[in-house]
Protein backbone atom coordinates (compact mmCIF):
# COMPACT_ATOMS: atom_id res chain seq x y z
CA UNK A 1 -74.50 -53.00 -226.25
CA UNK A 2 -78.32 -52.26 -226.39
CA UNK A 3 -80.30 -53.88 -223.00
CA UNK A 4 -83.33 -52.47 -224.71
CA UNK A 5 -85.05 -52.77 -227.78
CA UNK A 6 -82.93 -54.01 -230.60
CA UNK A 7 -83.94 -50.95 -232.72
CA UNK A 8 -83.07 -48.21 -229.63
CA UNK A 9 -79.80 -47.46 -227.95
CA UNK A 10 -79.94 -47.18 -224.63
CA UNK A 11 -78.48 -43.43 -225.39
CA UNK A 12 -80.64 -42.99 -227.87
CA UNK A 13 -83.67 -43.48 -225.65
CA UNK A 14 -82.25 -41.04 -223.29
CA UNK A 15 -81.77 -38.19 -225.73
CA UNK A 16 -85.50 -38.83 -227.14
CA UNK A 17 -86.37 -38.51 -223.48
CA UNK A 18 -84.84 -35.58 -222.55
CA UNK A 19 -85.69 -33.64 -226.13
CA UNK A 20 -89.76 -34.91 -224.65
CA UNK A 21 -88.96 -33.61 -221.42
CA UNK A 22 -87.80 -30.08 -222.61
CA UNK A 23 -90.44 -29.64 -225.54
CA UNK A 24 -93.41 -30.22 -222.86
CA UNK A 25 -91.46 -27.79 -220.36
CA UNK A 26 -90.18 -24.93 -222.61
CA UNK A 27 -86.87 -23.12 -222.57
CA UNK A 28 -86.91 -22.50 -218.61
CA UNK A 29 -85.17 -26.25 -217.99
CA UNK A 30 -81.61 -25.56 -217.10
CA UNK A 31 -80.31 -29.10 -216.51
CA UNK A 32 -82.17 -32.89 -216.75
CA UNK A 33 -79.95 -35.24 -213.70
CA UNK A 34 -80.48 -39.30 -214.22
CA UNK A 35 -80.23 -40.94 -210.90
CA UNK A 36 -81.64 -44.57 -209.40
CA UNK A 37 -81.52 -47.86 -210.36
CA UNK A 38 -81.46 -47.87 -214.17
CA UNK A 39 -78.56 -45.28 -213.90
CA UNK A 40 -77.33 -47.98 -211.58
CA UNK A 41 -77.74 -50.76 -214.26
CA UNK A 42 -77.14 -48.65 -217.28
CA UNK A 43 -80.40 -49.60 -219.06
CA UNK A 44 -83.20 -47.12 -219.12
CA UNK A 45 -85.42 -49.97 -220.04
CA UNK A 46 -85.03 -51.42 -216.64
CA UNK A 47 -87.80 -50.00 -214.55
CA UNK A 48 -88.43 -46.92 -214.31
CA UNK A 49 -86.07 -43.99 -215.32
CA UNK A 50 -85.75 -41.31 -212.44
CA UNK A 51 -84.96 -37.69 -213.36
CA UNK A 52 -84.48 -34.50 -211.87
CA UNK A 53 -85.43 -31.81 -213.79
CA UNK A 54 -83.88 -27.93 -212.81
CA UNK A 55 -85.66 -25.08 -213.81
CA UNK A 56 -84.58 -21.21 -213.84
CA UNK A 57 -88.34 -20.88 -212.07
CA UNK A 58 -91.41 -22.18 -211.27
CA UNK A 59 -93.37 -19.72 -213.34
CA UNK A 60 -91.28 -20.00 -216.02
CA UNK A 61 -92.02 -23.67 -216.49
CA UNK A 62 -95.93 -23.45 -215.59
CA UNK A 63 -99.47 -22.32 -217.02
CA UNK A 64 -100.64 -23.28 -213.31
CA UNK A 65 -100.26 -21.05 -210.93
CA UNK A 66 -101.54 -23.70 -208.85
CA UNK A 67 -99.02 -26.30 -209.71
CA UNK A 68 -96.43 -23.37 -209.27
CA UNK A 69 -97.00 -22.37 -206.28
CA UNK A 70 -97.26 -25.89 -205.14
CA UNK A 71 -94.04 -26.91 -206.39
CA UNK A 72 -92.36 -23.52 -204.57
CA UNK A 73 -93.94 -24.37 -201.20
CA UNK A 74 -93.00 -28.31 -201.35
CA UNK A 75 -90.55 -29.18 -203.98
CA UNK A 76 -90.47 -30.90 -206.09
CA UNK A 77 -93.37 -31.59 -208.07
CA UNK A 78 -93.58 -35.61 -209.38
CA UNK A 79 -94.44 -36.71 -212.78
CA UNK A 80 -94.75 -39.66 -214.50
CA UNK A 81 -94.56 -40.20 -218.90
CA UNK A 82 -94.28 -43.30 -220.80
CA UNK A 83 -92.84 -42.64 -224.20
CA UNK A 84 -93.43 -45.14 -226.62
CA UNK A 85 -89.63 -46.93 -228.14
CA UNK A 86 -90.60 -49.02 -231.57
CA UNK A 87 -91.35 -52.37 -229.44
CA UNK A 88 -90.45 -50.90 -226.25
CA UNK A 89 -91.89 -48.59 -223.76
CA UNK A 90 -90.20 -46.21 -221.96
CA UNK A 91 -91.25 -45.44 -218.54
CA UNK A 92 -89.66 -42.25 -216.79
CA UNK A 93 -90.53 -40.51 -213.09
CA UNK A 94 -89.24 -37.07 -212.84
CA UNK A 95 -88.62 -34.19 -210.39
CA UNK A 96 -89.31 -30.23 -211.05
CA UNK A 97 -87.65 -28.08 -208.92
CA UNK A 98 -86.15 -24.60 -209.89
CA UNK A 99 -82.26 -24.24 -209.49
CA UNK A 100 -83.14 -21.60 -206.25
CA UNK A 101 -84.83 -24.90 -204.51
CA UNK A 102 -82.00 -26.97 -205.25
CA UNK A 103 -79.51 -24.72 -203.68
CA UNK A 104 -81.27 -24.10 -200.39
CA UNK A 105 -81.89 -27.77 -200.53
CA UNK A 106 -78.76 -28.64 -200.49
CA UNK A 107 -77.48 -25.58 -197.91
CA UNK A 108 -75.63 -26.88 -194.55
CA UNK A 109 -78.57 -24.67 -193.24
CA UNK A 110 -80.85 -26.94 -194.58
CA UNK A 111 -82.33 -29.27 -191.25
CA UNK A 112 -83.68 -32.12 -193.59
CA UNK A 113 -82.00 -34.85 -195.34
CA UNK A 114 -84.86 -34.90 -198.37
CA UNK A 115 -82.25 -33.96 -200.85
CA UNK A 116 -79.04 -33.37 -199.54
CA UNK A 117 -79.49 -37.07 -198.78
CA UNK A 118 -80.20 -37.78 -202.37
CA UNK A 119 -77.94 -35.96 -204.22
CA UNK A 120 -75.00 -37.19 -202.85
CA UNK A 121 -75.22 -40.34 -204.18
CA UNK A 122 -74.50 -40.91 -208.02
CA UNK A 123 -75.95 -38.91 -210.84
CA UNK A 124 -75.24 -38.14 -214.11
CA UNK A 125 -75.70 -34.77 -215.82
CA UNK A 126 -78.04 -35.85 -219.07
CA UNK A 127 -77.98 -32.63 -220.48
CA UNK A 128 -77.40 -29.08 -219.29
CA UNK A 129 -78.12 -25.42 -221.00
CA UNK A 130 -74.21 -24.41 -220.94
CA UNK A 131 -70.85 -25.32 -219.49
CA UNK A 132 -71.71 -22.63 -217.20
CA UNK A 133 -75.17 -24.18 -215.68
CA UNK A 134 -72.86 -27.68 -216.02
CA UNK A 135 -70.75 -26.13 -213.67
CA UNK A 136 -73.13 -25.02 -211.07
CA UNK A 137 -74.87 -28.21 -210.93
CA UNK A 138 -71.62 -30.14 -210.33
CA UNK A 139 -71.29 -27.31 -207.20
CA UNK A 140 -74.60 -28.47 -205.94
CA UNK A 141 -73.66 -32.24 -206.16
CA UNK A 142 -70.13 -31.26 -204.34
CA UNK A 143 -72.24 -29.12 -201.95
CA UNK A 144 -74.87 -32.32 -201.26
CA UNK A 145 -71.76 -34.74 -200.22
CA UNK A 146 -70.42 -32.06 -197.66
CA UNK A 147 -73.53 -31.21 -196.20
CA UNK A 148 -74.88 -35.24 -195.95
CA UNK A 149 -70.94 -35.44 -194.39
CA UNK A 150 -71.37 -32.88 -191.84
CA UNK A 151 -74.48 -34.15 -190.22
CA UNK A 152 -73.74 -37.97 -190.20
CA UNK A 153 -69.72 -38.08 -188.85
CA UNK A 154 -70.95 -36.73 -185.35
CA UNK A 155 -73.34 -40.14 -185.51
CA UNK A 156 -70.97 -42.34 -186.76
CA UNK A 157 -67.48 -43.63 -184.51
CA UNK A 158 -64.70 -41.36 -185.08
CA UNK A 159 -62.51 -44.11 -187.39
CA UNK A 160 -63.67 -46.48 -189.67
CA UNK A 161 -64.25 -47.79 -192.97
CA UNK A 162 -65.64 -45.48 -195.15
CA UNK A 163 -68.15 -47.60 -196.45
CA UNK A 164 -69.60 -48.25 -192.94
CA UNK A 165 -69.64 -43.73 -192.80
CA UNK A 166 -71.81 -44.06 -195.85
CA UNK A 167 -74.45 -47.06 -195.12
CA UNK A 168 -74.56 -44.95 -191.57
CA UNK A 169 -75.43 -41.93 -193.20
CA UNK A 170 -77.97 -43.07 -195.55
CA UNK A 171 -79.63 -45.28 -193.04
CA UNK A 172 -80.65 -42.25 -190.91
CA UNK A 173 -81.57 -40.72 -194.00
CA UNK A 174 -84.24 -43.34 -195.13
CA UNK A 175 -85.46 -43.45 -190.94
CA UNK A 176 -86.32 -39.55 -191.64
CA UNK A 177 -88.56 -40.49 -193.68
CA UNK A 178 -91.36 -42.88 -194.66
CA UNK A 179 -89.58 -45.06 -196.87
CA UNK A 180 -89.76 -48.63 -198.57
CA UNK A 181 -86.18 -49.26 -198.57
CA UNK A 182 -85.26 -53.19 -196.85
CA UNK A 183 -82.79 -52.95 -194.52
CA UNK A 184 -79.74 -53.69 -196.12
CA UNK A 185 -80.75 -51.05 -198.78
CA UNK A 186 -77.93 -48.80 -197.97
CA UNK A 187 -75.18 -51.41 -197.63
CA UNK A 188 -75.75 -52.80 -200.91
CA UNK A 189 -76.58 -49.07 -202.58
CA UNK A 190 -72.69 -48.16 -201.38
CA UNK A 191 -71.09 -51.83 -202.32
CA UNK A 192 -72.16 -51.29 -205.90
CA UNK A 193 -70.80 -47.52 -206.10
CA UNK A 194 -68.03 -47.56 -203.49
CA UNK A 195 -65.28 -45.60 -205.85
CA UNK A 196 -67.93 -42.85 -205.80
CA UNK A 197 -68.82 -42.54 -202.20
CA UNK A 198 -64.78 -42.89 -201.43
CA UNK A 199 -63.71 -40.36 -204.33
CA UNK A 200 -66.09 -37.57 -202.96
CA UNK A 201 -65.48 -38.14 -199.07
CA UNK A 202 -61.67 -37.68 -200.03
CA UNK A 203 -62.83 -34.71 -202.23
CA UNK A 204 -64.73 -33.08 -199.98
CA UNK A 205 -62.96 -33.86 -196.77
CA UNK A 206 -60.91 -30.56 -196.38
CA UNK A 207 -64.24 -27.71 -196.76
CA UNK A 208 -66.08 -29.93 -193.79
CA UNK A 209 -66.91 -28.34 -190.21
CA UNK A 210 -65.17 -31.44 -188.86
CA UNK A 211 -61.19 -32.09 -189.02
CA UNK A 212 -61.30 -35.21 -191.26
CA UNK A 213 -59.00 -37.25 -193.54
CA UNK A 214 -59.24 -40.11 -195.66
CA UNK A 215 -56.89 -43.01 -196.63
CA UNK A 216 -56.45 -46.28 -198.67
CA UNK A 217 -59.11 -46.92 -201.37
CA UNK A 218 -62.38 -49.08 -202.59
CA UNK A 219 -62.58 -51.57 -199.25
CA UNK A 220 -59.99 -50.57 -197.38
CA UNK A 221 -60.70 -46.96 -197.87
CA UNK A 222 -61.03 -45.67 -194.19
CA UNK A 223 -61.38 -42.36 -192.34
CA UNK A 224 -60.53 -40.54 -189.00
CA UNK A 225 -62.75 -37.54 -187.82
CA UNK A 226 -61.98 -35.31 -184.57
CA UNK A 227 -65.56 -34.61 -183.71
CA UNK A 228 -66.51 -32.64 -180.45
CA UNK A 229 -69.12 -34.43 -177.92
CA UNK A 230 -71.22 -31.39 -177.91
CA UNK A 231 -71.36 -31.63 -181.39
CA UNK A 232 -72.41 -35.64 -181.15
CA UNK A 233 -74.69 -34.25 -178.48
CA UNK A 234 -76.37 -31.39 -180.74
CA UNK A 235 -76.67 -34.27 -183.75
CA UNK A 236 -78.61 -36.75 -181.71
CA UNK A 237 -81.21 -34.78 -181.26
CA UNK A 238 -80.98 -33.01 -184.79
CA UNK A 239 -81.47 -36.80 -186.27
CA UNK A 240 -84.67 -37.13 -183.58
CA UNK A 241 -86.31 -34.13 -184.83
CA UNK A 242 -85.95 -35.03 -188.65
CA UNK A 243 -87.47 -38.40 -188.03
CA UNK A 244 -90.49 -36.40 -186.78
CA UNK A 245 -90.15 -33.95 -189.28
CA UNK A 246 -89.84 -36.31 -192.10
CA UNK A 247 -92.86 -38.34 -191.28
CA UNK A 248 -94.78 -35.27 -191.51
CA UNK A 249 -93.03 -34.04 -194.79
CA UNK A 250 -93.44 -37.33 -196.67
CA UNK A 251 -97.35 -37.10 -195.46
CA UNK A 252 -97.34 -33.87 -196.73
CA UNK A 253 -95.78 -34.74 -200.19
CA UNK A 254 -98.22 -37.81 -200.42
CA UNK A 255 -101.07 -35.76 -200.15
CA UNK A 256 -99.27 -32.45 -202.89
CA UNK A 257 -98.92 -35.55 -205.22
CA UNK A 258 -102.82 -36.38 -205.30
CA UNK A 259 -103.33 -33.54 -206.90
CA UNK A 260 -100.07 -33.17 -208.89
CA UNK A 261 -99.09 -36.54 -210.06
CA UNK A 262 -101.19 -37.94 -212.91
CA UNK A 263 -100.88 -42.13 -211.76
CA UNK A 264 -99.08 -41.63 -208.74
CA UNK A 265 -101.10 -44.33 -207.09
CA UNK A 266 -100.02 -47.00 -209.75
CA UNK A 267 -96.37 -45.52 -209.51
CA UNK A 268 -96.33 -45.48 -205.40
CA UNK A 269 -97.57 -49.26 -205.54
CA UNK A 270 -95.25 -50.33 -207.86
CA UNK A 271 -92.09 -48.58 -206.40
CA UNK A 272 -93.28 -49.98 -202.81
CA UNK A 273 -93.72 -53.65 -204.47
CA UNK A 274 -90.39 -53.23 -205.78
CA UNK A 275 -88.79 -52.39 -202.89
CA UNK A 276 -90.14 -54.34 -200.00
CA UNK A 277 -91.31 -57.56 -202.05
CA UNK A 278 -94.51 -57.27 -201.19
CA UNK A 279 -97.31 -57.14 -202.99
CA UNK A 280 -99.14 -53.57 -202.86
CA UNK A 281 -103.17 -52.97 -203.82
CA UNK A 282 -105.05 -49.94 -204.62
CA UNK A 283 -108.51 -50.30 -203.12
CA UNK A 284 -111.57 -48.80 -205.34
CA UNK A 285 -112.91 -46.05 -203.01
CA UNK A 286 -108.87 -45.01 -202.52
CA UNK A 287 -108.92 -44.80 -206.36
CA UNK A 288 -112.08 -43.02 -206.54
CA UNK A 289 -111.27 -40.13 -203.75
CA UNK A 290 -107.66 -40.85 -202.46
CA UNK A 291 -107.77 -37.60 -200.64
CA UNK A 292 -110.35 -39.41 -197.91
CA UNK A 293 -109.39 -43.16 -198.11
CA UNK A 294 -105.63 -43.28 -198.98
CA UNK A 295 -104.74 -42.91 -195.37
CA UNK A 296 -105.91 -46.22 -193.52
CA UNK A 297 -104.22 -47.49 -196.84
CA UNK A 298 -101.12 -45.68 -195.60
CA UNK A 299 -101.22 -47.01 -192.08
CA UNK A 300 -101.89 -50.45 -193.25
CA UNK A 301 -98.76 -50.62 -195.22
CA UNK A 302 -96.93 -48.88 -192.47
CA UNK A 303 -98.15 -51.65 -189.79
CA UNK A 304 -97.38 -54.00 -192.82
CA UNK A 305 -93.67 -52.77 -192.76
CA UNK A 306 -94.07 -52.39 -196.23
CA UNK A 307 -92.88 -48.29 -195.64
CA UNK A 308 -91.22 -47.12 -192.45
């Protein structure tokens, strides 16, 4: 069934997209991952379409050595396309990184949650170069769920539903950084893909640094985790220093995408609008040098609530 336009499958859509997305950035994309809410509702036309795109490297996918560079020192780099659909637009925000970022990203060794927090939760491969570079990406995903697993059970009691692991987890995730998410984000991002977060918990229980095992399924689905107190002890204050770490990060990233996102101030209002209801404006003077005014419009919205 098309939620779209009556003359575009929804899969049709997605292959134009991704045949765009690899013509603008030549033959060094590896893999294209769909993630967010439209993966969520199965309708590309619903909002915007978020993407990860995986590159062999940076320089392999830039003219900039600028934009390189920038995307090396503080992946990813954030883009935003609309793509015109016969009566339809479609609207797509996508990540660059390079398959190197991804994987130290993703490392145990890795102190912040930026992606291993995100790439644990649902994605779906769009399109890869091989079976090969399918494979390896489905690694990374396996590798995001043990790593996200391994720093939340010491913060989490040592039974309980698995759900309740999972809105934990993600919870402290979205506090380490300066997100829009409402409160009950997290609860109602795990009710609507439950199987998932149970299926790769179970999956990835026996590789973690923690002895852990998993029983029942969907609701009842619990676990039971032996977790040391020095351990809990040593996670506190990891959790403390990401929150201060991911403040500055996010800063950091905010200011990278002025002068790497082409309508990132549009985007960033309408994602925050979306998120915390309320309504989000982008003064003239931030429009006409955001690198000087878009911070009192930062700690506005922050006393606002409207990020945290």
């Amino acid at each position: 069934m098309n939620n779209g336009d009556a003359s575009v499958s929804n899969a049709a859509a997605l292959d134009t997209l991704v045949a765009t997305l690899r013509r603008e950035h030549g033959s060094g994309i590896t893999a294209v991952l769909f993630y967010g809410s439209c993966l969520r509702s199965n309708n590309p036309f619903d909002g915007i379409v978020d993407l990860y795109l995986v590159a062999d490297s940076y320089r392999a996918v830039y003219r900039s050595r600028v934009r390189a560079f920038l995307n090396w020192f503080l992946p990813p780099n954030v883009f935003y396309k609309e793509i015109d659909m016969g009566e339809r637009v479609l609207r797509v925000k996508y990540n660059l990184l390079s398959s190197n970022s991804l994987r130290r990203g993703l490392s145990n060794n890795r102190l912040h949650s930026y992606f291993w927090g995100r790439f644990c939760q649902p994605m779906e491969v769009l399109w890869s170069r091989d079976e090969a570079t399918l494979r390896n990406v489905e690694s990374h995903l396996q590798q995001a769920v043990r790593t996200f697993l391994n720093r939340v059970l010491p913060r989490a009691p040592a039974t309980g539903a698995v759900a309740d692991l999972w809105v934990k987890g993600l919870g402290l995730s979205y506090a380490a950084e300066l997100r829009s998410e409402a409160p009950d984000r997290a609860r109602e991002l795990v009710s609507y893909a439950l199987d998932h977060y149970v299926a790769v918990t179970a999956a990835a229980a026996p590789a973690l640094r923690f002895s852990m095992s998993v029983t029942g399924s969907g609701e009842d689905a619990c676990y039971a985790a032996t977790i040391p107190n020095s351990s809990r002890a040593v996670s506190r204050f990891g959790w403390m220093l990401r929150r201060v770490l991911g403040k500055i990060l996010s800063v950091a990233r905010l200011f990278k995408a002025l002068l790497t996102f082409d309508g990132g101030l549009d985007y960033a209002a309408w994602k925050l609008e979306r998120h915390s209801g309320q309504s989000v404006e982008i003064p003239d003077r931030v429009r006409r040098h955001p690198l000087v005014f878009v911070w009192p419009l930062l700690w506005k919205l922050y006393r606002r609530g409207v990020i945290r």
